[in-house]
N, C-alpha and C. Protein backbone atom coordinates (compact mmCIF):
# COMPACT_ATOMS: atom_id res chain seq x y z
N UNK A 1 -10.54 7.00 6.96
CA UNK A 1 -9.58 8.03 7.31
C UNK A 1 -8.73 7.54 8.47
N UNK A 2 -7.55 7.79 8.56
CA UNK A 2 -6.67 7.54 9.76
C UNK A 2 -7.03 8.37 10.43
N UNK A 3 -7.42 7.38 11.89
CA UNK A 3 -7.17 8.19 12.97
C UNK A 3 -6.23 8.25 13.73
N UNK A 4 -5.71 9.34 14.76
CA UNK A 4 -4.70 9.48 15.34
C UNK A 4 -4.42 8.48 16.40
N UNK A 5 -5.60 7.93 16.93
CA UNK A 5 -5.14 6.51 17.81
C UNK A 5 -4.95 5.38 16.76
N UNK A 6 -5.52 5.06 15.39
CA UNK A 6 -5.11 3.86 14.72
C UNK A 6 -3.64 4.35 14.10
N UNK A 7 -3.02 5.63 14.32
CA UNK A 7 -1.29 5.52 13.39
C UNK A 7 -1.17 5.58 14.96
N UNK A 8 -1.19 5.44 16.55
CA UNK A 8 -0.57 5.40 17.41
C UNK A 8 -0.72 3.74 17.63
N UNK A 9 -1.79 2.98 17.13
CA UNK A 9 -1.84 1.22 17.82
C UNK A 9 -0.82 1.03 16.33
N UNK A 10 -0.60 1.53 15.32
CA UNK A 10 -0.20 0.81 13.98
C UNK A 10 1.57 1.01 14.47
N UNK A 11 1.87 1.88 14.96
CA UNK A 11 3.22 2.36 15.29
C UNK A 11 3.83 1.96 16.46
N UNK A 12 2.80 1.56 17.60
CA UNK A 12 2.97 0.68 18.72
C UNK A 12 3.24 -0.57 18.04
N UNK A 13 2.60 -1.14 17.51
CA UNK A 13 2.84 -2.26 16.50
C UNK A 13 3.69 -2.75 16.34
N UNK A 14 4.62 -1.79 15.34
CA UNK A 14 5.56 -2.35 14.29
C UNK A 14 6.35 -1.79 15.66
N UNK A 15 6.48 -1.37 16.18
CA UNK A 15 7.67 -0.80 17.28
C UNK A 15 7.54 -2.09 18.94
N UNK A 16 6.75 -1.86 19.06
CA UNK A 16 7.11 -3.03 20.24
C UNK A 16 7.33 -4.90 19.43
N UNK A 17 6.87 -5.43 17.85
CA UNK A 17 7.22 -6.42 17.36
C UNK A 17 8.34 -6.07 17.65
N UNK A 18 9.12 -5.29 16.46
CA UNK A 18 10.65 -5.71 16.39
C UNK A 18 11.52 -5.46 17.42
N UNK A 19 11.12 -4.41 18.62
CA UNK A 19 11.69 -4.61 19.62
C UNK A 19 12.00 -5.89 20.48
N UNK A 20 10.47 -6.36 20.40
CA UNK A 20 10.69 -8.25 20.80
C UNK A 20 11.58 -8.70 20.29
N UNK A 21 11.85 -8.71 18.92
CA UNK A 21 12.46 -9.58 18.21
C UNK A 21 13.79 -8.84 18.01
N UNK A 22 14.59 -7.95 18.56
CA UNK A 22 15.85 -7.35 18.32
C UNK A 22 16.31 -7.08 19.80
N UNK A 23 15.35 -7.10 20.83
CA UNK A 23 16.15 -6.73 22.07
C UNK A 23 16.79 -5.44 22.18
N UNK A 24 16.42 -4.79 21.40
CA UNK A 24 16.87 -3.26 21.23
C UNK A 24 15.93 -2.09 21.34
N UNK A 25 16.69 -1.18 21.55
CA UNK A 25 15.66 0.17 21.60
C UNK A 25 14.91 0.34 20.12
N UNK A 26 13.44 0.26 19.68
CA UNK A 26 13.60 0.53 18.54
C UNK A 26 12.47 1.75 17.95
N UNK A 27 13.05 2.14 17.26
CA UNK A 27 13.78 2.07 16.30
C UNK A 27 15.40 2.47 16.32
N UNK A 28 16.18 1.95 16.01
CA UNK A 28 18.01 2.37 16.68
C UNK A 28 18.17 3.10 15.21
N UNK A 29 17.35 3.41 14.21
CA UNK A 29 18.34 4.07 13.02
C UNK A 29 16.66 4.41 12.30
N UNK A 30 17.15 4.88 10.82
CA UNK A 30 16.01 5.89 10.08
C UNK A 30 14.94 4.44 9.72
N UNK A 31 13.96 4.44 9.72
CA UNK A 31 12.81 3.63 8.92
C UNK A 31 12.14 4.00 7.84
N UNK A 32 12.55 3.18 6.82
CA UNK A 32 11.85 3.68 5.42
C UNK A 32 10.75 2.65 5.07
N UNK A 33 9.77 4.00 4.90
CA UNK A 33 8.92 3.08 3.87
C UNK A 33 8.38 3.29 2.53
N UNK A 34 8.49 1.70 1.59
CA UNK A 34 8.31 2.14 0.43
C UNK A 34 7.20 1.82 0.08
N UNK A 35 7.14 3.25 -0.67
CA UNK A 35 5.92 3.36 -1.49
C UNK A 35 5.06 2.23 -2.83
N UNK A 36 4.65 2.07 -2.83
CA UNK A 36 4.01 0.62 -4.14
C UNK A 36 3.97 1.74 -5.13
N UNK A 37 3.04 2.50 -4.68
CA UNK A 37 2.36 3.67 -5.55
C UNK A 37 3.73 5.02 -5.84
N UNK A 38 3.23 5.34 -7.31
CA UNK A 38 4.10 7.01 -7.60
C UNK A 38 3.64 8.05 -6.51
N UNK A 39 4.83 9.08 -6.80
CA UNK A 39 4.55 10.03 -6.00
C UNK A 39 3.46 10.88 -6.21
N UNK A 40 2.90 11.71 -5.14
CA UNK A 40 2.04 12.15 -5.53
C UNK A 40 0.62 11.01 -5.23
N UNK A 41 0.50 9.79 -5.54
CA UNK A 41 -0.32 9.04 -5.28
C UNK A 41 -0.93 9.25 -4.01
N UNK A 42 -2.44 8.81 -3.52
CA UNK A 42 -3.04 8.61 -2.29
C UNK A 42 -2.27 7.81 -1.60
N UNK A 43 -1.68 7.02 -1.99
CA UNK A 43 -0.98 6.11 -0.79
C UNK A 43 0.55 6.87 -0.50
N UNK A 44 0.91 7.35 -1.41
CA UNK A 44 2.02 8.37 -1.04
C UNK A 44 1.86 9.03 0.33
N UNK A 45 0.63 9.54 -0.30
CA UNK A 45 0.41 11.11 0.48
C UNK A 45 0.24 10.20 2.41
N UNK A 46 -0.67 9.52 2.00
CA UNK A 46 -0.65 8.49 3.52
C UNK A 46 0.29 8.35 3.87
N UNK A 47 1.80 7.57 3.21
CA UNK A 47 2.83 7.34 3.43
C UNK A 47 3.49 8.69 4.77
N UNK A 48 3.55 9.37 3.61
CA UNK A 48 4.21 10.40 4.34
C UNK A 48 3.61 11.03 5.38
N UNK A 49 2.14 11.31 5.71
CA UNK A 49 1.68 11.50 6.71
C UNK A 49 1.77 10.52 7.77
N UNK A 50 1.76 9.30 7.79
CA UNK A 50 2.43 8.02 8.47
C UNK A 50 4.04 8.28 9.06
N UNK A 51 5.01 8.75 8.30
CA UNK A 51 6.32 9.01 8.06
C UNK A 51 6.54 9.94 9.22
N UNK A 52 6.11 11.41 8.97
CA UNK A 52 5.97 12.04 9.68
C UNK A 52 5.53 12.05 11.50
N UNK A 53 4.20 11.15 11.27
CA UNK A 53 4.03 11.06 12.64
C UNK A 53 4.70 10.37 13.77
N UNK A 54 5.34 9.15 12.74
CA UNK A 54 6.28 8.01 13.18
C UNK A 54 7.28 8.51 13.85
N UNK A 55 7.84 9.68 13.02
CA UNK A 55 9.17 10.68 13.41
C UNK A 55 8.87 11.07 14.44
N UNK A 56 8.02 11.79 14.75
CA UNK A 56 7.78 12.24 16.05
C UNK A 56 7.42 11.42 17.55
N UNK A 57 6.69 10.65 16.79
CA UNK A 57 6.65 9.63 18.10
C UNK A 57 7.94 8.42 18.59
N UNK A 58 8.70 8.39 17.39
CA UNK A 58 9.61 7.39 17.68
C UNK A 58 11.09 8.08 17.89
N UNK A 59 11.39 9.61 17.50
CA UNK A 59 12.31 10.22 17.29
C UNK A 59 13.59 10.19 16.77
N UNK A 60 13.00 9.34 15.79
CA UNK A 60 13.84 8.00 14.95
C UNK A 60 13.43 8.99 13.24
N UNK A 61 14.26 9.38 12.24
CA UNK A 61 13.69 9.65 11.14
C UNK A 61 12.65 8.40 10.54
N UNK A 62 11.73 9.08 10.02
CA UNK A 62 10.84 7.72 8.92
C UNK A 62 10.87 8.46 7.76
N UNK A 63 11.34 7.73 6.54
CA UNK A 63 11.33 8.46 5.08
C UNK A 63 10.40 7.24 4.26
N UNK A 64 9.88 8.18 2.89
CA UNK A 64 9.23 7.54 2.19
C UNK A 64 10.03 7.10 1.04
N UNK A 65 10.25 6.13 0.28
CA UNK A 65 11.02 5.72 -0.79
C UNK A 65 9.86 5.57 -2.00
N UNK A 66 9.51 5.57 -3.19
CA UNK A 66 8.84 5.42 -3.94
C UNK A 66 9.35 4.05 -4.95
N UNK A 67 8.87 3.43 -5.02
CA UNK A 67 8.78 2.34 -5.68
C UNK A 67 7.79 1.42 -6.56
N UNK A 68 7.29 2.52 -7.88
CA UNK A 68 6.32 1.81 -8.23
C UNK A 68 6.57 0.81 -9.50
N UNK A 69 6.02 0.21 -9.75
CA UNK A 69 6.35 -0.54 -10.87
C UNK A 69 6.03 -2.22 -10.94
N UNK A 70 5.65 -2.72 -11.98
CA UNK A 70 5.38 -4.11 -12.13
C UNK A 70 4.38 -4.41 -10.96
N UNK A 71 3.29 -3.42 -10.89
CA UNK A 71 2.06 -4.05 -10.24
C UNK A 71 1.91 -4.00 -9.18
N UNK A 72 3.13 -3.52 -8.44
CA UNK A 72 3.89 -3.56 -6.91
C UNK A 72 4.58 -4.42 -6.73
N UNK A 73 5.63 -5.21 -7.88
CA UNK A 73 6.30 -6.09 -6.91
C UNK A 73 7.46 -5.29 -7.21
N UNK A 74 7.62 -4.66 -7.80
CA UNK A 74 9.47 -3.83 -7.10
C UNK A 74 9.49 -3.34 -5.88
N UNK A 75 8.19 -2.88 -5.17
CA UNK A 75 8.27 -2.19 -3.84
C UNK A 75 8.17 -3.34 -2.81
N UNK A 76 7.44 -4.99 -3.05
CA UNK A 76 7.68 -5.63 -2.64
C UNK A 76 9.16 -6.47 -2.52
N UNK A 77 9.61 -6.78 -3.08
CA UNK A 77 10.93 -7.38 -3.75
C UNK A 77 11.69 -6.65 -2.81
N UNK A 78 12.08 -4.85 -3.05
CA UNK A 78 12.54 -4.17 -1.98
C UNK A 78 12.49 -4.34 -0.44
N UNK A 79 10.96 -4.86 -0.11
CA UNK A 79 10.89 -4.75 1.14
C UNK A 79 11.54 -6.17 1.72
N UNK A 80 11.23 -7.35 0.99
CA UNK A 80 11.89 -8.95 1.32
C UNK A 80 13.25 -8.64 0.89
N UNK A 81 13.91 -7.87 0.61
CA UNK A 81 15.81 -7.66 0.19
C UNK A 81 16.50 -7.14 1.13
N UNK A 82 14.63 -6.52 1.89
CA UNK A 82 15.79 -5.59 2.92
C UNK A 82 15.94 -6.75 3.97
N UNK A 83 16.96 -6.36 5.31
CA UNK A 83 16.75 -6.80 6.93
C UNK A 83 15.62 -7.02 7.38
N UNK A 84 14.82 -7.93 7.96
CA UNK A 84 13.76 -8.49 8.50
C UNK A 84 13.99 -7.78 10.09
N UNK A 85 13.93 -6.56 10.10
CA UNK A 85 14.65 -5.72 11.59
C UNK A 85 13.33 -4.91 11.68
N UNK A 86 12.34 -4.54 11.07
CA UNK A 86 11.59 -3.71 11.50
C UNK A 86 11.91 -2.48 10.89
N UNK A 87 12.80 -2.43 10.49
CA UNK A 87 13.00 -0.91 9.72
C UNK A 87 12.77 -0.76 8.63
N UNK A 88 11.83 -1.64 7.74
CA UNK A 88 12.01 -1.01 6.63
C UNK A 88 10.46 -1.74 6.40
N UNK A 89 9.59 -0.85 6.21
CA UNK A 89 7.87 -0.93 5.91
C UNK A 89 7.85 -0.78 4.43
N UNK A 90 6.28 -1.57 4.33
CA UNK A 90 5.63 -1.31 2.92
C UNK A 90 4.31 -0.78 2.55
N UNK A 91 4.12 0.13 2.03
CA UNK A 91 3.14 0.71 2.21
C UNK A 91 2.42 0.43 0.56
N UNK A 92 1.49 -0.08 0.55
CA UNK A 92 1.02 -0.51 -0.62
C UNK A 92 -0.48 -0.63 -0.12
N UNK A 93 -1.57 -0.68 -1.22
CA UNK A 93 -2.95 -0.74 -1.46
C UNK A 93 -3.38 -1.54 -1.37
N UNK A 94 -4.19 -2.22 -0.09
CA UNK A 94 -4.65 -4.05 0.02
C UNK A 94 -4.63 -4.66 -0.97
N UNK A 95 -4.77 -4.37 -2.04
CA UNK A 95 -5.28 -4.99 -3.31
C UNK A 95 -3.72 -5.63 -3.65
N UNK A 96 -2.57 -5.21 -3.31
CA UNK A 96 -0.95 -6.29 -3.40
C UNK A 96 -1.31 -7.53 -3.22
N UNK A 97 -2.28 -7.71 -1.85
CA UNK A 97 -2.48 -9.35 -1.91
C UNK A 97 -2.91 -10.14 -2.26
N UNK A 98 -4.54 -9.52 -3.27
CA UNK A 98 -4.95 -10.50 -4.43
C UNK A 98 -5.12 -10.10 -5.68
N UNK A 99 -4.38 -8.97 -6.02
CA UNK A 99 -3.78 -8.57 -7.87
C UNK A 99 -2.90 -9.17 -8.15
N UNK A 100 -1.99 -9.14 -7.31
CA UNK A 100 -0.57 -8.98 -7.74
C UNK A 100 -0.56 -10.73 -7.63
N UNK A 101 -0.84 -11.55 -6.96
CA UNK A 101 -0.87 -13.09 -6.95
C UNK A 101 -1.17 -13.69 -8.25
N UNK A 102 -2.70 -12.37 -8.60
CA UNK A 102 -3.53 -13.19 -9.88
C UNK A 102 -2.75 -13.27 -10.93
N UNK A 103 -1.98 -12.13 -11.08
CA UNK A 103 -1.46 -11.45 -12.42
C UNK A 103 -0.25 -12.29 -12.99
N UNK A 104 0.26 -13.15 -12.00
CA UNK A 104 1.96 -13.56 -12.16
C UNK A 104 1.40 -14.92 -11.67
N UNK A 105 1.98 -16.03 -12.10
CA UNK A 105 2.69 -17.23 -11.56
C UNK A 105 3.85 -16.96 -11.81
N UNK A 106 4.88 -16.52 -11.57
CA UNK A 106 6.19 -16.99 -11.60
C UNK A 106 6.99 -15.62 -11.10
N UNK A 107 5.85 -14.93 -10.11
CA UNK A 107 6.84 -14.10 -8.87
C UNK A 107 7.78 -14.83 -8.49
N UNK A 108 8.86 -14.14 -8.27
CA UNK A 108 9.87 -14.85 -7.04
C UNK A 108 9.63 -14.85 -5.40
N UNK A 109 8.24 -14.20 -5.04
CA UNK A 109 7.76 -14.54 -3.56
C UNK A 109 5.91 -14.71 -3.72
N UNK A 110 6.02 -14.99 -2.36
CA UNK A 110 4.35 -15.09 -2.32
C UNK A 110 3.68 -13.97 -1.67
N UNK A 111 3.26 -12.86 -1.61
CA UNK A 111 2.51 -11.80 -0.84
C UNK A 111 1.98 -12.15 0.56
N UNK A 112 1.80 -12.98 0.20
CA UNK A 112 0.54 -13.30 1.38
C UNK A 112 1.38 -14.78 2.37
N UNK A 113 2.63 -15.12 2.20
CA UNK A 113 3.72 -15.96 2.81
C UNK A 113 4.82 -15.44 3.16
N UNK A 114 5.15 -14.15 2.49
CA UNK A 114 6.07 -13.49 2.93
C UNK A 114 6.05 -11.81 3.25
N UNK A 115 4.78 -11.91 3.40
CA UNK A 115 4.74 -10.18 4.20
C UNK A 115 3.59 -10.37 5.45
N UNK A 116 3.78 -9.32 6.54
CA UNK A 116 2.66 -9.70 6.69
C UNK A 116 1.87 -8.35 7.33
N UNK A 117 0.66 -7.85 6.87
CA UNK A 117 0.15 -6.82 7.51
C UNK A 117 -0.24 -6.31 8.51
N UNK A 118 0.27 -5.03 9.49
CA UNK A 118 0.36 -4.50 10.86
C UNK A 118 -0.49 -3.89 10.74
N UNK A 119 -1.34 -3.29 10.00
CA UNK A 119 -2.10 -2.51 9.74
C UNK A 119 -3.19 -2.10 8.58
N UNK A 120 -3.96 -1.33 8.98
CA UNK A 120 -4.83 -0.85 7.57
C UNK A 120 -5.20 0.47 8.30
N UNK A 121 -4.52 1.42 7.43
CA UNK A 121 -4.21 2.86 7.27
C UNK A 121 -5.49 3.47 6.85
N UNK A 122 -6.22 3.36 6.24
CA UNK A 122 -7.64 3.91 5.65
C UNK A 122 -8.58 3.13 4.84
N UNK A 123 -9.37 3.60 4.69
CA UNK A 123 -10.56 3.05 3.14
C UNK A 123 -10.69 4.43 2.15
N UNK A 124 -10.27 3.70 1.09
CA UNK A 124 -10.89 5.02 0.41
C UNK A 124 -11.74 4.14 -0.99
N UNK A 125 -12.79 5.30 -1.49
CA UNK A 125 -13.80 4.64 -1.98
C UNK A 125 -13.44 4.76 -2.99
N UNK A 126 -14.05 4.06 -4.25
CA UNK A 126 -13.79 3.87 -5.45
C UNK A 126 -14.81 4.37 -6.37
N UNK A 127 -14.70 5.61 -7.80
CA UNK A 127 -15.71 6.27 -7.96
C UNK A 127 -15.80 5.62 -9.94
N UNK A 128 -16.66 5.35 -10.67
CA UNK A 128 -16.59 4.67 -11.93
C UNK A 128 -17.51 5.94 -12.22
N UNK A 129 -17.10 7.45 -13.12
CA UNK A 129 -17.86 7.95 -13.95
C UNK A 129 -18.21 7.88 -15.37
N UNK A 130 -18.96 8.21 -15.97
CA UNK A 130 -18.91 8.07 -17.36
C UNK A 130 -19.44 9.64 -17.77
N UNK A 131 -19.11 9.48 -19.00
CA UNK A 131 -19.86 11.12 -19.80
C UNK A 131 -21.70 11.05 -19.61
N UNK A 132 -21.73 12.03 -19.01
CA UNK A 132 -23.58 12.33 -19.05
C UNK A 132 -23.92 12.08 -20.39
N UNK A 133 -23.54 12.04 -21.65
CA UNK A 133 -23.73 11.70 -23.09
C UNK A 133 -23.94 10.12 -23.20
N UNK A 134 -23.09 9.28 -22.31
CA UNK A 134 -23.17 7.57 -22.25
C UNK A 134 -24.75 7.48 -21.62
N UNK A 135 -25.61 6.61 -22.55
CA UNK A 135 -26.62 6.26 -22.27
C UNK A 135 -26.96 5.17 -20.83
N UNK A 136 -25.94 5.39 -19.82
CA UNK A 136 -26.04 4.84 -18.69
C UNK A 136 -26.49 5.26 -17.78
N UNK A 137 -27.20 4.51 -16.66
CA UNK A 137 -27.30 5.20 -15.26
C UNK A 137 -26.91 4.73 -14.16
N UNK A 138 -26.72 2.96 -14.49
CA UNK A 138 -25.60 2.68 -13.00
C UNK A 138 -24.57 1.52 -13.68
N UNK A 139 -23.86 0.80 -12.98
CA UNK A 139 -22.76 0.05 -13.46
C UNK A 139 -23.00 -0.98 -13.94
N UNK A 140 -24.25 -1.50 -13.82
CA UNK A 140 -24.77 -2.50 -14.22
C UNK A 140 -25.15 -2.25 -15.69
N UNK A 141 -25.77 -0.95 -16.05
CA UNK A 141 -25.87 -0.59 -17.41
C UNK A 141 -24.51 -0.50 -18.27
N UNK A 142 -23.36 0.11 -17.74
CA UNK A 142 -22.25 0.29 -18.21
C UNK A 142 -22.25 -1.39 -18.83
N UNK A 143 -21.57 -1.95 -17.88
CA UNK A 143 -21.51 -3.70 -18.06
C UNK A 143 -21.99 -4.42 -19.50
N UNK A 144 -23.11 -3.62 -19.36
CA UNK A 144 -23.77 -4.40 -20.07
C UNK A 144 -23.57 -3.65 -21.98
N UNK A 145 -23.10 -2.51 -21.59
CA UNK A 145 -23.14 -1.91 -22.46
C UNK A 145 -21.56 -2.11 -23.23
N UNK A 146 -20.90 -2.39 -22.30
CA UNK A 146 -19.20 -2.87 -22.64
C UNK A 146 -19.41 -3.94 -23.55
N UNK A 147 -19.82 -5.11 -22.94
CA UNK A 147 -20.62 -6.23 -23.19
C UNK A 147 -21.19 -6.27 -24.76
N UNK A 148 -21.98 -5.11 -25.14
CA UNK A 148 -22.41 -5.32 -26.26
C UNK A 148 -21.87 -4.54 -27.39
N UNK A 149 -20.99 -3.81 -27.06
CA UNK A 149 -19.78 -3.16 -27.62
C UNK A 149 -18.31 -3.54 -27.40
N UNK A 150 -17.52 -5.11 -27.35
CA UNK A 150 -16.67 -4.59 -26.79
C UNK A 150 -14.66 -4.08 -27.29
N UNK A 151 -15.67 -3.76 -28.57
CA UNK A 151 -14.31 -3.01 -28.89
C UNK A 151 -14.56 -1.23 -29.46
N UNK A 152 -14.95 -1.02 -28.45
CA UNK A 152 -15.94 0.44 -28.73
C UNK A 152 -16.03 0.86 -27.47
N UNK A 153 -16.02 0.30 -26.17
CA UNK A 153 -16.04 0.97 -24.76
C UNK A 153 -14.44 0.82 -24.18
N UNK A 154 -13.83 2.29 -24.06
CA UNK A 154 -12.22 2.54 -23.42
C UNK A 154 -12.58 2.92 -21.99
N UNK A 155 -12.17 1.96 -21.17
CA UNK A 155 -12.11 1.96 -19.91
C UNK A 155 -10.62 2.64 -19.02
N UNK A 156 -10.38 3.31 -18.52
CA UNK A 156 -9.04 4.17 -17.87
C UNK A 156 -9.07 4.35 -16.67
């Protein structure tokens, strides 16, 4: 869960970097950040609670842009197109830096060479149910049961 001192060190962060690096008051204009995930998504909803607090502490607007698609690299792509100024964040699911690598050879950037992370916003856990009818009782049974079925077990 975010706490209110980790979105105050995450926002100190990104606000005293690009200040270093611009010599300016910053933020001098609105900061967007885009979303990896659809709206509505958990990382949305973070987004904008992030967005929000940013606003207030920086008195600078922060908006959320949504950008999902191709795995996250349109929301990436977006964020390397924009100004390297600090104004424009990416808010995406750790997992951008070793899905999205696996999935593609022939991105036009590297995740993990050309972004780089200020933060980690939360954990959230990951839940695998099945129907009380599936003769399983932990994931290891599932596995195994995919395994010996596997054009008969639909995974979603």
């Amino acid at each position: 869960m975010l706490t209110r001192r980790a979105l105050v060190h995450l926002a100190a962060g990104a606000a005293f970097g690009a200040s270093a690096r611009a010599q300016e008051k910053f933020p001098s204009r609105a900061v967007k950040i885009i979303n990896s995930l659809a709206a509505g998504s958990a990382t949305d909803v973070r987004a904008r609670v992030i967005a929000g607090e940013l606003t207030k502490l920086w008195g600078q607007q922060a908006v959320v842009e949504n950008r999902p698609g191709g795995g996250g690299s349109l929301s990436v792509q977006a964020v390397l197109g924009a100004p390297a100024d600090g104004h424009t964040l990416l808010a995406a699911p750790g997992s951008i830096f070793l899905l999205l690598p696996a999935q593609s050879d022939n991105l036009p950037f590297d995740v993990n060479r050309d972004l780089t992370p200020i933060g980690l916003t939360s954990v959230e856990p990951m839940i695998v149910a099945v129907s009380s009818k599936l003769p399983v009782k932990t994931l290891a049974d599932l596995v195994a049961l995919a395994k010996s079925k596997p054009q008969e077990i639909v995974i979603g």
